[in-house]
N, C-alpha and C. Protein backbone atom coordinates (compact mmCIF):
# COMPACT_ATOMS: atom_id res chain seq x y z
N UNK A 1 183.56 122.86 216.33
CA UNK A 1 184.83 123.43 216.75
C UNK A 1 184.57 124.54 217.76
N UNK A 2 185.05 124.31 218.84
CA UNK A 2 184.99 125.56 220.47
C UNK A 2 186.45 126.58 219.96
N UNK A 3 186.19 127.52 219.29
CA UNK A 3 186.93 129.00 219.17
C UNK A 3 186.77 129.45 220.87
N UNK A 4 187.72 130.02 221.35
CA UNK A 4 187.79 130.87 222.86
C UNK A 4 188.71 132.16 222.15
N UNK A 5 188.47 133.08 223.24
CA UNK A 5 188.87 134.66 222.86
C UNK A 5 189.78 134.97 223.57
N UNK A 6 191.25 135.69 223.35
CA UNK A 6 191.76 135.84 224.24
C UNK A 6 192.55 137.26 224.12
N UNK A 7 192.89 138.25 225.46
CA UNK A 7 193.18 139.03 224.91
C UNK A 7 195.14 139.37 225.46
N UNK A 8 195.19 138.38 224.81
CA UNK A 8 196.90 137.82 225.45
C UNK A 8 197.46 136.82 224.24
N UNK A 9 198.62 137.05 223.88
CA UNK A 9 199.23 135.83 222.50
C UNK A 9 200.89 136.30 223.44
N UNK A 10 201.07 134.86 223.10
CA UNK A 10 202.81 134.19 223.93
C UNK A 10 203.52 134.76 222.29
N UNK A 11 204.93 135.27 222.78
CA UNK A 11 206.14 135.45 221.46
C UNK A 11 205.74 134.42 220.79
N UNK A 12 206.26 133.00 221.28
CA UNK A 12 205.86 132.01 220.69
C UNK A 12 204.69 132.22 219.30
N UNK A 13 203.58 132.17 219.96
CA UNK A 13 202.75 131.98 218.84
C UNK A 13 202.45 133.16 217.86
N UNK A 14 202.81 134.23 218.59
CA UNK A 14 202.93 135.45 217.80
C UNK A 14 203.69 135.65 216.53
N UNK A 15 204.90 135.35 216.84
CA UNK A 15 205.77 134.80 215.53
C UNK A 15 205.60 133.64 214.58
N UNK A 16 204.55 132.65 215.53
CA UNK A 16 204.25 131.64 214.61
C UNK A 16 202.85 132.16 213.64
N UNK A 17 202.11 132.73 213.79
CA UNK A 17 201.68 133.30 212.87
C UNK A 17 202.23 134.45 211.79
N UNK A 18 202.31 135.34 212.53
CA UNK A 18 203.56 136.41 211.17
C UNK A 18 204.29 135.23 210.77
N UNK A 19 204.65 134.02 210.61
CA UNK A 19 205.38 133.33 209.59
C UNK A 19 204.52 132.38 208.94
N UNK A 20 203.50 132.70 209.35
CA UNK A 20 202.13 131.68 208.54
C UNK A 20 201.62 132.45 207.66
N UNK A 21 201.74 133.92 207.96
CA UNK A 21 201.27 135.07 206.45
C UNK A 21 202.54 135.30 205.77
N UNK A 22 203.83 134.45 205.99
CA UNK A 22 204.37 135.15 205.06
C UNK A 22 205.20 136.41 205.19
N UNK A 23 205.12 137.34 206.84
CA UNK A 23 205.86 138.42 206.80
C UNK A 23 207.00 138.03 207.34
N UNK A 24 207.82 139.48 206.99
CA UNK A 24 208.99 139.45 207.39
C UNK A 24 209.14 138.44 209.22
N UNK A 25 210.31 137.86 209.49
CA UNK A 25 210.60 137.35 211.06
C UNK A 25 210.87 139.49 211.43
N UNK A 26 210.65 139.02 212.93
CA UNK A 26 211.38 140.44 213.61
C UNK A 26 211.76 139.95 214.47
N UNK A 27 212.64 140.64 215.04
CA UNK A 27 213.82 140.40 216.40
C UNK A 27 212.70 140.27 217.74
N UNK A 28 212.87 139.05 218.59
CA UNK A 28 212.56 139.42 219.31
C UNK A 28 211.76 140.08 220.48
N UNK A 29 213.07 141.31 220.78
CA UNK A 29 212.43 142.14 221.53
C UNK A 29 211.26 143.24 220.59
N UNK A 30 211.84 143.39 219.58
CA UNK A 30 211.03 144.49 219.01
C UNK A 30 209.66 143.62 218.98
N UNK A 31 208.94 142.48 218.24
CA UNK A 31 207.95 141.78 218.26
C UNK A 31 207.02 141.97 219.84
N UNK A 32 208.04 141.64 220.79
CA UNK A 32 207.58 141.65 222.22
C UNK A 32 206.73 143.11 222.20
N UNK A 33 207.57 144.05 222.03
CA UNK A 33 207.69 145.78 222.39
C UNK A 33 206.03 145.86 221.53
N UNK A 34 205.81 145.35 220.14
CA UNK A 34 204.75 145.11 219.68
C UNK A 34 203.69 144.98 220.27
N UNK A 35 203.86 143.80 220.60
CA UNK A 35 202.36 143.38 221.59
C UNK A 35 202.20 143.85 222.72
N UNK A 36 203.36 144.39 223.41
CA UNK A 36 203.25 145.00 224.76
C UNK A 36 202.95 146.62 224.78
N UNK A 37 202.99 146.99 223.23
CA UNK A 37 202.24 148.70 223.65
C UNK A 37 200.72 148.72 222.02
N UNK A 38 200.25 147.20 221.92
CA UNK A 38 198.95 147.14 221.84
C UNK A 38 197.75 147.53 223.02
N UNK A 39 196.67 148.58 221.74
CA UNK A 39 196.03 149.02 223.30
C UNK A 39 194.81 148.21 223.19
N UNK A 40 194.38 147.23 222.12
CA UNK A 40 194.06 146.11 222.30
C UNK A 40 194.34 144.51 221.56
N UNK A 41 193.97 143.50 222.12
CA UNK A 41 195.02 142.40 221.32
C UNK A 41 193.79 141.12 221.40
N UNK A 42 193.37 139.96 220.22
CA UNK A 42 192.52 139.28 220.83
C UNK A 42 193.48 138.79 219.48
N UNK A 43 193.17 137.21 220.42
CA UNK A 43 193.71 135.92 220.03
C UNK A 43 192.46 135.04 220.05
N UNK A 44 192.75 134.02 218.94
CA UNK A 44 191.84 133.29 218.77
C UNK A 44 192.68 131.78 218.77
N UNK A 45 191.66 131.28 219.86
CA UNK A 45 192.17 129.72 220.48
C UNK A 45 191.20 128.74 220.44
N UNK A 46 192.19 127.63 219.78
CA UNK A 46 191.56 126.23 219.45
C UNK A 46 191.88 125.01 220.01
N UNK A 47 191.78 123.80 221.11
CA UNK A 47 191.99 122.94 221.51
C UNK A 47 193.19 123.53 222.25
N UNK A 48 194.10 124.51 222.54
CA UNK A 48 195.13 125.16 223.29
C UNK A 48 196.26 125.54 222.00
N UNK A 49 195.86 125.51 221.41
CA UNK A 49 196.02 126.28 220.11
C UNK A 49 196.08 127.65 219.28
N UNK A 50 196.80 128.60 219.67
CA UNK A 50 196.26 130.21 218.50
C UNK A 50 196.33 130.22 217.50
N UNK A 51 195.39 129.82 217.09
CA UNK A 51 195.17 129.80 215.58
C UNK A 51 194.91 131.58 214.64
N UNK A 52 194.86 132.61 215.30
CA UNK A 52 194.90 133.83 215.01
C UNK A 52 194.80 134.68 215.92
N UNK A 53 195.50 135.62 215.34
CA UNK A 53 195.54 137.39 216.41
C UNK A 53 195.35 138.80 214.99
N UNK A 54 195.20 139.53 216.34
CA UNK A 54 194.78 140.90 215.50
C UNK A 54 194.76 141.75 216.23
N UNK A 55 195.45 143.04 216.44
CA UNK A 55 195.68 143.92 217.52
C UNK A 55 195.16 145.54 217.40
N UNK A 56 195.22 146.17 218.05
CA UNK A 56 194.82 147.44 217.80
C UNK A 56 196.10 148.39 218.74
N UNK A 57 196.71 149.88 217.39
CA UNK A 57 197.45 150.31 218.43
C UNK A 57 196.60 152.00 217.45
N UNK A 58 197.04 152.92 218.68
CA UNK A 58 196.22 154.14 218.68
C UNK A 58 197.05 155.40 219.20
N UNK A 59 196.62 156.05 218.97
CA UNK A 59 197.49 157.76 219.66
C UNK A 59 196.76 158.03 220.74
N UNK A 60 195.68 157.25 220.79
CA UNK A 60 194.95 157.56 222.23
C UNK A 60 193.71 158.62 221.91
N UNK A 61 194.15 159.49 220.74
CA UNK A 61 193.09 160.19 220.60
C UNK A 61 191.78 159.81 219.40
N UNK A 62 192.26 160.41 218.24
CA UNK A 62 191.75 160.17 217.38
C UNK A 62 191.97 159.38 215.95
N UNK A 63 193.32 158.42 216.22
CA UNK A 63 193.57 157.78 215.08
C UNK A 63 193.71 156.57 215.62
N UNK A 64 194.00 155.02 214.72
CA UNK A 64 194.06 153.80 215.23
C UNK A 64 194.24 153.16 213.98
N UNK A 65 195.20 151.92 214.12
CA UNK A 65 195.51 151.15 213.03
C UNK A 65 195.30 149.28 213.11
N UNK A 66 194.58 148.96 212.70
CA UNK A 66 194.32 147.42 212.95
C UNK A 66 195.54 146.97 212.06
N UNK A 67 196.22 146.25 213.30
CA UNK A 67 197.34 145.27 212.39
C UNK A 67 197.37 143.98 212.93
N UNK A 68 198.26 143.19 212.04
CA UNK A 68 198.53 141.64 212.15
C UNK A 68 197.29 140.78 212.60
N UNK A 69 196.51 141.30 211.36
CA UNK A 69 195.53 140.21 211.28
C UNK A 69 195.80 138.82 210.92
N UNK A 70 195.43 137.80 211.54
CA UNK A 70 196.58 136.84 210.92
C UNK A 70 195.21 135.50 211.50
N UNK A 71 194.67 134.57 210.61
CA UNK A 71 194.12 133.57 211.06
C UNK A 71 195.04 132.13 209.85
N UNK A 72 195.64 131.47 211.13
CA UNK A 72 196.02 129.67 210.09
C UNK A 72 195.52 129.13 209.05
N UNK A 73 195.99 129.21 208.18
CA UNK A 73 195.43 128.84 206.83
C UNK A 73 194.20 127.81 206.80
N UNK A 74 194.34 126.54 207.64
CA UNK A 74 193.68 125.39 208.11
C UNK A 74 192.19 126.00 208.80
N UNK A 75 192.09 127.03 209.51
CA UNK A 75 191.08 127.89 210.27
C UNK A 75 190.76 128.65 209.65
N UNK A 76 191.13 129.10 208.80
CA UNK A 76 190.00 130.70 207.72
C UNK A 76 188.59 130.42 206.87
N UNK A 77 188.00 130.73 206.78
CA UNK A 77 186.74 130.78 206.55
C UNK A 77 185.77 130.11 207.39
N UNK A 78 186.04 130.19 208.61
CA UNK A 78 184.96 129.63 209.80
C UNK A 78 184.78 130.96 210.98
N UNK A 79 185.02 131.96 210.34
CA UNK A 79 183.97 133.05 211.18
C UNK A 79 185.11 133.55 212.32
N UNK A 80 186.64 132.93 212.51
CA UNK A 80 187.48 133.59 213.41
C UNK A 80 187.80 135.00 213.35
N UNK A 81 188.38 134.91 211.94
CA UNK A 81 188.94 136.58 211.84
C UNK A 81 187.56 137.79 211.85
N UNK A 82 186.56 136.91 211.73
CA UNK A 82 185.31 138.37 211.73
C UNK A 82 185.29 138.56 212.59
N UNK A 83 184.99 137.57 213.44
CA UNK A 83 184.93 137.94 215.46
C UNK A 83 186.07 138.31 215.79
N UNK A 84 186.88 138.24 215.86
CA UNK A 84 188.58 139.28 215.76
C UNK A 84 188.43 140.53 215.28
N UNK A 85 187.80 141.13 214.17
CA UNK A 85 187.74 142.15 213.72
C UNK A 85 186.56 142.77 214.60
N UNK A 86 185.25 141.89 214.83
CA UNK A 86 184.45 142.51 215.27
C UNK A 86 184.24 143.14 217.18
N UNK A 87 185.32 142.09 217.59
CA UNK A 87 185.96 142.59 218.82
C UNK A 87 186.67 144.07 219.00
N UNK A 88 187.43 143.88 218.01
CA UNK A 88 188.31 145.17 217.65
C UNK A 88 187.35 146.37 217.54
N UNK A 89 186.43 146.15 216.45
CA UNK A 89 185.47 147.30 216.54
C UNK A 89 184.67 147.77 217.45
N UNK A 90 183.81 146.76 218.23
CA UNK A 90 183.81 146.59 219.00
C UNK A 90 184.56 147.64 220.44
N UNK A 91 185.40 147.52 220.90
CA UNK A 91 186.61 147.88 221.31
C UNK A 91 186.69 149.51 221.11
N UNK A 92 186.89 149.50 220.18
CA UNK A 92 186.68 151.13 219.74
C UNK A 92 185.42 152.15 220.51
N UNK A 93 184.25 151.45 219.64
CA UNK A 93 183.21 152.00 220.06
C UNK A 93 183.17 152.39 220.99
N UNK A 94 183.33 151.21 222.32
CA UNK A 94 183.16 151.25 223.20
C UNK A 94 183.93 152.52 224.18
N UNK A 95 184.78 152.68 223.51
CA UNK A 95 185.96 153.74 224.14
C UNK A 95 185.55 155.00 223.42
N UNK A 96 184.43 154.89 222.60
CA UNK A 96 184.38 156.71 222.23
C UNK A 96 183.00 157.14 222.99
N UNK A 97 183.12 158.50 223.11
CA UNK A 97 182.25 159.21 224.26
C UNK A 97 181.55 159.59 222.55
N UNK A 98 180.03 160.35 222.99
CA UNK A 98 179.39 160.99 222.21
C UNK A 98 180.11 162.38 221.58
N UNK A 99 179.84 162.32 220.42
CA UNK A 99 179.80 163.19 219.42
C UNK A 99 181.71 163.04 218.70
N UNK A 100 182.34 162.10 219.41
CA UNK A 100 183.84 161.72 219.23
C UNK A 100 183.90 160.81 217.80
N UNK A 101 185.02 161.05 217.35
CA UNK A 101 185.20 159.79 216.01
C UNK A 101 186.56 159.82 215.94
N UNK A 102 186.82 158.23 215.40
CA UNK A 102 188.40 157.62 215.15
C UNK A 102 188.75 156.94 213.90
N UNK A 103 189.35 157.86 213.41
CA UNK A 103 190.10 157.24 212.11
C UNK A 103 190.52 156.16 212.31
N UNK A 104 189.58 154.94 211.78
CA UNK A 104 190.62 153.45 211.89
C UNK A 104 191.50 152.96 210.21
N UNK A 105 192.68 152.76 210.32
CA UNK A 105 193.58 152.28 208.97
C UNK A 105 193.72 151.28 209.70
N UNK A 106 194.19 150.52 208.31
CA UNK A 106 194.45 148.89 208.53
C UNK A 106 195.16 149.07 206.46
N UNK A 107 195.93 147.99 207.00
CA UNK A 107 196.82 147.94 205.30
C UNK A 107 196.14 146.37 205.32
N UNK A 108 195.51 145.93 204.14
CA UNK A 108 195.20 144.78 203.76
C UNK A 108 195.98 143.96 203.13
N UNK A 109 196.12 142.57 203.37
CA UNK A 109 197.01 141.64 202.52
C UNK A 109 196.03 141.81 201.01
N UNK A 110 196.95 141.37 200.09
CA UNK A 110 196.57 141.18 199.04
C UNK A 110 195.56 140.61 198.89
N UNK A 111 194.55 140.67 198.18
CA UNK A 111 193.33 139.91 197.91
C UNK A 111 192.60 139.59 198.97
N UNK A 112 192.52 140.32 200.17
CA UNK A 112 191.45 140.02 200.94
C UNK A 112 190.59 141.55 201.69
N UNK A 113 191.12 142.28 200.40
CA UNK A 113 190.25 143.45 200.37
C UNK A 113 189.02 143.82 201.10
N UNK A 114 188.13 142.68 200.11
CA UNK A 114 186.95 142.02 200.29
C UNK A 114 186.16 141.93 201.70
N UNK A 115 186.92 140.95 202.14
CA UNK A 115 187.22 140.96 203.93
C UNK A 115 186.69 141.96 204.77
N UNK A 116 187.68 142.85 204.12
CA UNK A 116 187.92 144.45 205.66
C UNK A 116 186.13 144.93 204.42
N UNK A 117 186.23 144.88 203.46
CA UNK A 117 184.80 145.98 202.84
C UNK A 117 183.64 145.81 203.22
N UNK A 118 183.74 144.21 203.88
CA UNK A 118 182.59 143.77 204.83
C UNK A 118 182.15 144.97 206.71
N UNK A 119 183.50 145.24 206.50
CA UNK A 119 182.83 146.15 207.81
C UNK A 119 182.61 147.51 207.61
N UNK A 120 183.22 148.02 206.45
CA UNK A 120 182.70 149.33 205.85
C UNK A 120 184.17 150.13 205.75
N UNK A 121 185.43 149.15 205.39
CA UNK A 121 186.48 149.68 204.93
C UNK A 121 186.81 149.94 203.33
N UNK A 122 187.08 151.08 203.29
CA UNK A 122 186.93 151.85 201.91
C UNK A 122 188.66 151.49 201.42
N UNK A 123 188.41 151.08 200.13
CA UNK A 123 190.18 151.30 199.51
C UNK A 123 190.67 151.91 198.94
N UNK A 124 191.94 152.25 198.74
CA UNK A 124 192.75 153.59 198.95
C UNK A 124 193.42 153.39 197.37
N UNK A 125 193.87 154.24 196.11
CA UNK A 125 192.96 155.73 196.90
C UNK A 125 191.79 155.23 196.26
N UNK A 126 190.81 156.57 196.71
CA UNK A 126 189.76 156.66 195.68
C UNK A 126 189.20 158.65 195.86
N UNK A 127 188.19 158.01 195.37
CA UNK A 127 187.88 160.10 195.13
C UNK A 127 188.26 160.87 196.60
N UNK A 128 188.49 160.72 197.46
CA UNK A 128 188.86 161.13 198.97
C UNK A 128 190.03 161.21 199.37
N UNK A 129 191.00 159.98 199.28
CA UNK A 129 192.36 160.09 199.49
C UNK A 129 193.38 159.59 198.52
N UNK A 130 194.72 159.49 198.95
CA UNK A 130 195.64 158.79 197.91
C UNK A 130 195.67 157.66 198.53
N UNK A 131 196.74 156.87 197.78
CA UNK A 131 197.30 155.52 198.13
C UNK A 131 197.64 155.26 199.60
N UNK A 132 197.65 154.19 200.05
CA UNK A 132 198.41 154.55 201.21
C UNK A 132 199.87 153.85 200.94
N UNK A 133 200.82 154.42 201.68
CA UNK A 133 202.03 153.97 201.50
C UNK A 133 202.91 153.55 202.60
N UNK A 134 204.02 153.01 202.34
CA UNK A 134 204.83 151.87 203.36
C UNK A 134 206.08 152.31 203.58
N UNK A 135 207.05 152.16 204.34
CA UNK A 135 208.29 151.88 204.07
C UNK A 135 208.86 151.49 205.47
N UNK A 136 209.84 150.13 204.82
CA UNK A 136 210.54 149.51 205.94
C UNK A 136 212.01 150.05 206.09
N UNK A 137 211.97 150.83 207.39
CA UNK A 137 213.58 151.49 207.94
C UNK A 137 214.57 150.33 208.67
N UNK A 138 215.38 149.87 208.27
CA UNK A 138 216.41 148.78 208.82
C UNK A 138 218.00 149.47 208.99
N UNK A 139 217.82 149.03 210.25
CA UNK A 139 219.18 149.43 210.67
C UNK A 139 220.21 148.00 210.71
């Protein structure tokens, strides 16, 4: 199987994954507004296919949140979402100067904890911090 990297995902397939994990649909423009103030975005493509994305958005300085990790049920466990993640990290690095560091969060789906602990993500709380917490504002 030829995986290609991309750092571009169409509404289209963008929404077709957030409805392959299960999240909420979003309007639209707001989804668009999403991907368009990611400060990085890699898609993972199969026969002309996105079979997963995963984005990075940041304050620019010192914080950053990996979201909408998302690989097709049919495609998971063949090494996509690591190279997605490991792009992302990747990515980071690359953008910090010496002696600099960036808080990266990421909220994990259920049961794939596991996953993110492979790159040296700690879960919440524990002796260091609290929980982390959510809430969806709808107008």
């Amino acid at each position: 199987m030829n995986v290609t990297y991309s750092h571009s995902i169409s509404l289209k397939d963008y929404n077709t994954l957030r409805d392959s994990a299960g999240w909420q649909k979003l309007p639209e423009r707001q989804a668009q507004k999403g991907i368009d103030h990611s400060v990085f975005l890699v898609s993972a493509i199969v026969e002309d296919k996105t079979v997963g994305m995963a984005r990075l958005v940041t304050d620019g300085g010192c914080v950053a949140i990996i979201l909408d990790v998302v690989v097709l049920p049919t495609y998971q466990k063949m090494g996509i979402g690591k190279t997605m993640i490991e792009r992302i990290m990747s990515y980071i690095d690359n953008n910090l100067e010496a002696g600099e560091l960036m808080y990266v969060c990421l909220m994990s789906a259920k049961g794939k904890e596991s996953f993110y602990r492979k790159f040296g993500f700690e879960e919440r709380p524990n002796e260091h911090v609290g929980a982390g917490m959510t809430k969806w504002v709808r107008k």
